[in-house]
C-alpha atoms as a PDB file:
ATOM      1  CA  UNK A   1     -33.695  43.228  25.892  1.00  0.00           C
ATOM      2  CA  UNK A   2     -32.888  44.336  29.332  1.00  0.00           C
ATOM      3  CA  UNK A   3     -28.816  44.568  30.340  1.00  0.00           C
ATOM      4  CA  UNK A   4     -28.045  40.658  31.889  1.00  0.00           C
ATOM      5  CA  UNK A   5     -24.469  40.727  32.608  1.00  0.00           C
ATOM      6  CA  UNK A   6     -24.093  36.794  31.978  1.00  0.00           C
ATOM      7  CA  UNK A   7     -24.371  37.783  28.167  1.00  0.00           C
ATOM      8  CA  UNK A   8     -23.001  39.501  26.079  1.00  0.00           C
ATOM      9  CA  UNK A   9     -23.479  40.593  21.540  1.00  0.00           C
ATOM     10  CA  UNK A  10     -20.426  39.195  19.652  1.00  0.00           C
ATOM     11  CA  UNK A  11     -20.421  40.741  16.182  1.00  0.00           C
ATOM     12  CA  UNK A  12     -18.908  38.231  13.307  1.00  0.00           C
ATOM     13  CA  UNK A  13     -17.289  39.620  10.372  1.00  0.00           C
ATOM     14  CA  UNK A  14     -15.152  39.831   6.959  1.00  0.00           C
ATOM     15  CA  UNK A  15     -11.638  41.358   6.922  1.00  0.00           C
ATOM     16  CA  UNK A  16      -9.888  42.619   3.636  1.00  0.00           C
ATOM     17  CA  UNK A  17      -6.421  42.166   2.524  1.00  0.00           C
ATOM     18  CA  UNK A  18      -3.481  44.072   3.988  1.00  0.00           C
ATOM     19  CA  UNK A  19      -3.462  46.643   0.970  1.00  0.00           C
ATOM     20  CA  UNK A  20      -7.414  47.562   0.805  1.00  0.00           C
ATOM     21  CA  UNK A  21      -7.599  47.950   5.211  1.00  0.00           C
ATOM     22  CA  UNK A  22      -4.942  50.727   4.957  1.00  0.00           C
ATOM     23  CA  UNK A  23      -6.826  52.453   2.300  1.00  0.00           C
ATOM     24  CA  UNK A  24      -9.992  51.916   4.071  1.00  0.00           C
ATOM     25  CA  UNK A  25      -8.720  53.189   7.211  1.00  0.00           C
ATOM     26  CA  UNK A  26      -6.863  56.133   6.164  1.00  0.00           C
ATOM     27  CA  UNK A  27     -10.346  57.255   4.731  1.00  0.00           C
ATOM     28  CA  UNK A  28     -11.687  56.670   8.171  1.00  0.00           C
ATOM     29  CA  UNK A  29      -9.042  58.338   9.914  1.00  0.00           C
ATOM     30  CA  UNK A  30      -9.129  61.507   7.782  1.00  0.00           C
ATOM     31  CA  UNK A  31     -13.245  61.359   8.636  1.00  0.00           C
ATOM     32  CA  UNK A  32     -12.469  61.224  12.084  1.00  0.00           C
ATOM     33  CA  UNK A  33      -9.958  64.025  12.392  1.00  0.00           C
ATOM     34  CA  UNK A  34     -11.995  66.497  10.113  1.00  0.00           C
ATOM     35  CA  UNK A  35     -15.668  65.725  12.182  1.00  0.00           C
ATOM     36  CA  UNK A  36     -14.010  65.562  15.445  1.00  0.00           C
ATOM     37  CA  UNK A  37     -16.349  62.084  15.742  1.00  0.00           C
ATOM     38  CA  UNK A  38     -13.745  59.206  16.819  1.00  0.00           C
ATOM     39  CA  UNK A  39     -15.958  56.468  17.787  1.00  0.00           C
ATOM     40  CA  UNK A  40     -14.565  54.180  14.893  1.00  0.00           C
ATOM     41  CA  UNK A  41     -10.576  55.381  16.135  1.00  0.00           C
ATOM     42  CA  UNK A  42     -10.936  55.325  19.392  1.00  0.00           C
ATOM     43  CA  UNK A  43     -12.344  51.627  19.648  1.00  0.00           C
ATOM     44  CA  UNK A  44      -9.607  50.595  17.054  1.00  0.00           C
ATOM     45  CA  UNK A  45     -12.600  49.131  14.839  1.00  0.00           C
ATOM     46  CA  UNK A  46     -10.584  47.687  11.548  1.00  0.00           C
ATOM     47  CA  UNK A  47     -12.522  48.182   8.474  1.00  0.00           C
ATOM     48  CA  UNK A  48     -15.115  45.066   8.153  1.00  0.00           C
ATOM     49  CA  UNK A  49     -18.239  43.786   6.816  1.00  0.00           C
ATOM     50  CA  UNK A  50     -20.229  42.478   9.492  1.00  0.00           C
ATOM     51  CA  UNK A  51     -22.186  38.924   8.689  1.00  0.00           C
ATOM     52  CA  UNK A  52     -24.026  38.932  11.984  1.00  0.00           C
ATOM     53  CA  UNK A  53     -24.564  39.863  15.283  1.00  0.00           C
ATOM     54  CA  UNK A  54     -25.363  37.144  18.398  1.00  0.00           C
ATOM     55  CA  UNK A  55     -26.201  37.575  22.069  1.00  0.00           C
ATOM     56  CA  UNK A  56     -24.015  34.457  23.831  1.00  0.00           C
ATOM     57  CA  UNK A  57     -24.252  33.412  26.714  1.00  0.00           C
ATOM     58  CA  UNK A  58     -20.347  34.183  28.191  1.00  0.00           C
ATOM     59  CA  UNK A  59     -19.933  30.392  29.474  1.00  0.00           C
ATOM     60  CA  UNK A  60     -20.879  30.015  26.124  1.00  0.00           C
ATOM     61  CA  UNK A  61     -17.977  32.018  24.105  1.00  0.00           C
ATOM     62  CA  UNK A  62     -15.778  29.295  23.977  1.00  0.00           C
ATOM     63  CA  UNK A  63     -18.076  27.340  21.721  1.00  0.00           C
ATOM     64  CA  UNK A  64     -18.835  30.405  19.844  1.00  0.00           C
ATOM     65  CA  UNK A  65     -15.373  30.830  18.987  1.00  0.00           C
ATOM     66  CA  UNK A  66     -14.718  27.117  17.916  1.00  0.00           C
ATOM     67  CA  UNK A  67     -18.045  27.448  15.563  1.00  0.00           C
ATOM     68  CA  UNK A  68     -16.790  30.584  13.922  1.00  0.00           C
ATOM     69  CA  UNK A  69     -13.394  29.069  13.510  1.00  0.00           C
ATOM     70  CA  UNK A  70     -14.858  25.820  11.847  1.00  0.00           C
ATOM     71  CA  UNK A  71     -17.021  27.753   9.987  1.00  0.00           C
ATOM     72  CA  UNK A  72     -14.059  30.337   8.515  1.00  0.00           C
ATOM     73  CA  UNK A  73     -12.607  27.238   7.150  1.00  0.00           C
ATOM     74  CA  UNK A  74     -14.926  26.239   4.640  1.00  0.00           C
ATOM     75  CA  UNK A  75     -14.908  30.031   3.287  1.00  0.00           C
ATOM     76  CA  UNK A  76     -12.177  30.608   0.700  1.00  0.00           C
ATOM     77  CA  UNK A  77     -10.893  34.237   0.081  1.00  0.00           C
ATOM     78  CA  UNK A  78     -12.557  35.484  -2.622  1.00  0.00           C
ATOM     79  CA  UNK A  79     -12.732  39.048  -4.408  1.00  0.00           C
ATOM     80  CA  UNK A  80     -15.505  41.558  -3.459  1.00  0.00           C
ATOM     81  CA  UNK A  81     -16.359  44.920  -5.186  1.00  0.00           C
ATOM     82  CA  UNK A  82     -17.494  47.858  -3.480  1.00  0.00           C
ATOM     83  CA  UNK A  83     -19.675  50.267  -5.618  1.00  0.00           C
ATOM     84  CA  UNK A  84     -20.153  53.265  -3.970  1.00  0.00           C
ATOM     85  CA  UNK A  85     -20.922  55.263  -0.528  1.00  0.00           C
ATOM     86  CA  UNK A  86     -24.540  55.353   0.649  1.00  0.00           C
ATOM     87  CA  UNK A  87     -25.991  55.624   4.535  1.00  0.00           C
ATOM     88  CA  UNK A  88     -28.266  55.195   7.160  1.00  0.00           C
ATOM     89  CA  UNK A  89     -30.392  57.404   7.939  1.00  0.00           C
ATOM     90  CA  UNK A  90     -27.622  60.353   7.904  1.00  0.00           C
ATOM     91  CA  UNK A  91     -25.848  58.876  10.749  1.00  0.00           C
ATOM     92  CA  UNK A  92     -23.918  56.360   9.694  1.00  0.00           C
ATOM     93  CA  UNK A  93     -21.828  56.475   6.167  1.00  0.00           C
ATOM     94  CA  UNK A  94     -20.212  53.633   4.615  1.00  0.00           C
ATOM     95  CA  UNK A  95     -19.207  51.835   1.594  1.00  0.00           C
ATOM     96  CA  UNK A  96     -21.369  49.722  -0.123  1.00  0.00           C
ATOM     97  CA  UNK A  97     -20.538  46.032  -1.667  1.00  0.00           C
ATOM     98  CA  UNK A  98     -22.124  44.240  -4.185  1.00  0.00           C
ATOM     99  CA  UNK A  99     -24.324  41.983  -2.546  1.00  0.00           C
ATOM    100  CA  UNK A 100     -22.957  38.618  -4.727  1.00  0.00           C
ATOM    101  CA  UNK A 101     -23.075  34.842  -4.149  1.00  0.00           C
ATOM    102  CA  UNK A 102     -20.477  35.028  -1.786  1.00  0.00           C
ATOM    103  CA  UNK A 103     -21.547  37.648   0.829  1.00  0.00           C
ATOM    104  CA  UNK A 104     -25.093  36.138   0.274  1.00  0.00           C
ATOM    105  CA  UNK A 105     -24.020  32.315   1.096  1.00  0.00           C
ATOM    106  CA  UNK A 106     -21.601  33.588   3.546  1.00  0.00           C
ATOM    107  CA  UNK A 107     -24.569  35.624   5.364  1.00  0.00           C
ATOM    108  CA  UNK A 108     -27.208  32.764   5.496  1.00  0.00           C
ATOM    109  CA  UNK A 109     -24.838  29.644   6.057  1.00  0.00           C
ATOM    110  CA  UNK A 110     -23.028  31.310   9.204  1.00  0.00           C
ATOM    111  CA  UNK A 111     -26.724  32.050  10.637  1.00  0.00           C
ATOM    112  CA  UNK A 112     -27.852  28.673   9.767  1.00  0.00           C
ATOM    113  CA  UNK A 113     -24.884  27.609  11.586  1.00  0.00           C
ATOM    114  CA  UNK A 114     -25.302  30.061  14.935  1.00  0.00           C
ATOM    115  CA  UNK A 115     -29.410  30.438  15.390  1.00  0.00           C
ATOM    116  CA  UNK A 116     -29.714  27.612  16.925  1.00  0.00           C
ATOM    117  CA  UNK A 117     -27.020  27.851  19.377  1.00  0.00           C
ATOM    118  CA  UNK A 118     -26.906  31.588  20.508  1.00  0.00           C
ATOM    119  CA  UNK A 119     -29.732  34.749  20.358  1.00  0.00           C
ATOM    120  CA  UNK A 120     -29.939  36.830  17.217  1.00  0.00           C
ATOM    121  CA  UNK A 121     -28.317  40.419  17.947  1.00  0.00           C
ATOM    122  CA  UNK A 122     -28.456  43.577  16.935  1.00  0.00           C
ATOM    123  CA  UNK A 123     -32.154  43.636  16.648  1.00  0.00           C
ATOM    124  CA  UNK A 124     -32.053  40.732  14.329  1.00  0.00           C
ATOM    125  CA  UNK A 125     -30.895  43.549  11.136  1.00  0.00           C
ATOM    126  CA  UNK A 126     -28.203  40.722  10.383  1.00  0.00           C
ATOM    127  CA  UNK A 127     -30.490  38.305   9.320  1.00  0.00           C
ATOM    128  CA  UNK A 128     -30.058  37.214   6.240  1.00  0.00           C
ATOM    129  CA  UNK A 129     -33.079  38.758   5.043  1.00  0.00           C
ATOM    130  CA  UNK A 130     -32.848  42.023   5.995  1.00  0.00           C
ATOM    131  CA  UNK A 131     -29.208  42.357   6.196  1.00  0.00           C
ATOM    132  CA  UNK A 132     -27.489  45.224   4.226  1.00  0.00           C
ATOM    133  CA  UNK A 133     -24.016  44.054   3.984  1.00  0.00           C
ATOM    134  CA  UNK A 134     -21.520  47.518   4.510  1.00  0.00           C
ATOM    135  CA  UNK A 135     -18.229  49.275   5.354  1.00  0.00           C
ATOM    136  CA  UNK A 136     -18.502  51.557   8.138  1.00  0.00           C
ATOM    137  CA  UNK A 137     -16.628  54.886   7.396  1.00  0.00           C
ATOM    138  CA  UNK A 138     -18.248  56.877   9.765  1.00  0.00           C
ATOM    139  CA  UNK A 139     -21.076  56.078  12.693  1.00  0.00           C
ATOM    140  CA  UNK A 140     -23.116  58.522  15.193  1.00  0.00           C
ATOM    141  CA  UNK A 141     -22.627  61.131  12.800  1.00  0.00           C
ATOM    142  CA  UNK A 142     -24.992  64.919  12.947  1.00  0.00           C
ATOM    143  CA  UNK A 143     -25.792  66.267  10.100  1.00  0.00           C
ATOM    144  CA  UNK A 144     -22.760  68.445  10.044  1.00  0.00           C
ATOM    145  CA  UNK A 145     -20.152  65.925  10.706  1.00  0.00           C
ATOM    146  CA  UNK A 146     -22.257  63.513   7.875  1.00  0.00           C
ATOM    147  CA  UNK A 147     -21.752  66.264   5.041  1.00  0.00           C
ATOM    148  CA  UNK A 148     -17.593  66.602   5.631  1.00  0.00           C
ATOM    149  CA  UNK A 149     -17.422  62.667   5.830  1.00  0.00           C
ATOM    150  CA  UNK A 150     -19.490  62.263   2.867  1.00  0.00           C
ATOM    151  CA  UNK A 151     -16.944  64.894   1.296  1.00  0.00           C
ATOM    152  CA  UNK A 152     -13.683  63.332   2.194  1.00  0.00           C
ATOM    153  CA  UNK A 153     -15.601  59.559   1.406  1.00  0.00           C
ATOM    154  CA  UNK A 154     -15.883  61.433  -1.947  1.00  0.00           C
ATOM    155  CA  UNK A 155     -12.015  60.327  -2.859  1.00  0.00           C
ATOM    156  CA  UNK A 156     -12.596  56.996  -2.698  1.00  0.00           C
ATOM    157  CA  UNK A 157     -12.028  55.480  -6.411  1.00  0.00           C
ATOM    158  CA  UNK A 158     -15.379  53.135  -7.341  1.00  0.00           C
ATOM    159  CA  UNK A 159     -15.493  50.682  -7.745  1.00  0.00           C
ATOM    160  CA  UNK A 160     -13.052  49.628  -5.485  1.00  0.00           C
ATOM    161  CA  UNK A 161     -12.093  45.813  -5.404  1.00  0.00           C
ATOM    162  CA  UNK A 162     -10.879  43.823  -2.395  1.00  0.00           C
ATOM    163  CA  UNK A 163     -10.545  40.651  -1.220  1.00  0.00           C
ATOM    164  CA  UNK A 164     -11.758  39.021   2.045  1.00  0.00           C
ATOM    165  CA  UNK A 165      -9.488  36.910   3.611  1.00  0.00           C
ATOM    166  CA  UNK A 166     -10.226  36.574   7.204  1.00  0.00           C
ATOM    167  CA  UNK A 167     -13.030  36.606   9.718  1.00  0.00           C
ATOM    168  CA  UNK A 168     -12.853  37.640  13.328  1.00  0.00           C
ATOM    169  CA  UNK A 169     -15.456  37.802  15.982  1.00  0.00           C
ATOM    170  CA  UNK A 170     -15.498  40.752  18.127  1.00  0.00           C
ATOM    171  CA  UNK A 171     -17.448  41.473  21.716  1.00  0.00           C
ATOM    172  CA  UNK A 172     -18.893  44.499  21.038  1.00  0.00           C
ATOM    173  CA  UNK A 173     -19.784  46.111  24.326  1.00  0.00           C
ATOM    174  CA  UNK A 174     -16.618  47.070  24.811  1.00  0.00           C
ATOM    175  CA  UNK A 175     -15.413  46.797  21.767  1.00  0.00           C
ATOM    176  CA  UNK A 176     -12.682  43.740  21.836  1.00  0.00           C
ATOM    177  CA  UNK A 177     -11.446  41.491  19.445  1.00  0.00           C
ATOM    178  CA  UNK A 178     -11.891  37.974  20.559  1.00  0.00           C
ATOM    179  CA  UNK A 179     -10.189  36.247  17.222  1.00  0.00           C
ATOM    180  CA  UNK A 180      -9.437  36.497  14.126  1.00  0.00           C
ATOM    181  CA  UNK A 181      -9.292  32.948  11.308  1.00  0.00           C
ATOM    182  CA  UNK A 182      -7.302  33.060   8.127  1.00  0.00           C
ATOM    183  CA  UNK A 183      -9.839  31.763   5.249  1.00  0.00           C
ATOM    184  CA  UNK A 184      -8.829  29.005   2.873  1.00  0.00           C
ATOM    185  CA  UNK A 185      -6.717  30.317   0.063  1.00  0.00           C
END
């Protein structure tokens, strides 16, 4: 798609509870002082899982938000279990989920919701089916960098349990948080 400065890609996505984020992003940080790569620091990315990814029109980002927001209300927080580290393609490293009910639901009702308002993003790999739900620990990694993060991922106890409880939506280019909705308890 060529650059068209009247639109931009929102990214919309899980957050975990207070305790599991500052576990999740200590791992990060140590990743990103031991590779030297600090794209994940530097943009102050909080550890996520992303449900989807839309191109919006920006007149159109006020409707956008009040969509998400509606839509974070009929999630309730719920408990998610991360099994392990895997990758893609040696570039990007991240924990993995189990893919349950929840993340599935959550994944096909909130594009069910946005298709028909706003452009798929982000190549369409948010889709529901071909979307691999994950934790980014480290992105743009080389080869090097990818073996000490996979290392220092290595401490992470799995399975490791959390619990979403919010969902924000963030521009992504640049990288800005545009809000953030408490789920139902």
């Amino acid at each position: 798609m060529p650059f068209d400065a009247s639109k931009g890609t929102f990214a919309v996505s899980l957050h975990f509870d207070d305790n599991s984020s500052i576990d999740i992003a200590t791992v990060i940080t140590e990743i990103a002082e031991v590779t030297m790569n600090r794209f994940i620091t530097d943009n102050h990315i909080p550890p996520h899982i992303t449900l989807g990814a839309f191109h919006v029109n920006m007149m159109e980002v006020p409707r956008l938000m009040q969509l998400v927001e509606d839509f974070s209300h009929t999630l309730s927080c719920e408990k998610i279990q991360f099994s392990g580290i895997s990758d893609f393609e040696g570039r990007v490293l991240f924990a993995k989920p189990v893919v349950n009910d929840y993340l599935r639901s959550s994944n096909a009702a909130l594009h069910e919701l946005l298709i028909p308002e706003f452009e798929k993003g982000e190549n369409g790999y948010y889709l529901p089916e071909v979307w691999h739900p994950h934790c980014t620990l480290g992105t743009r990694l080389s080869k090097r960098q990818f073996a000490k993060a996979t290392e220092i991922a290595g401490k992470i106890q799995f399975p490791f349990e959390t619990k979403v409880i919010e969902m924000s939506v963030f521009q992504c280019h640049p990288f800005a948080e545009a809000g953030r909705f408490k789920l139902k308890d």
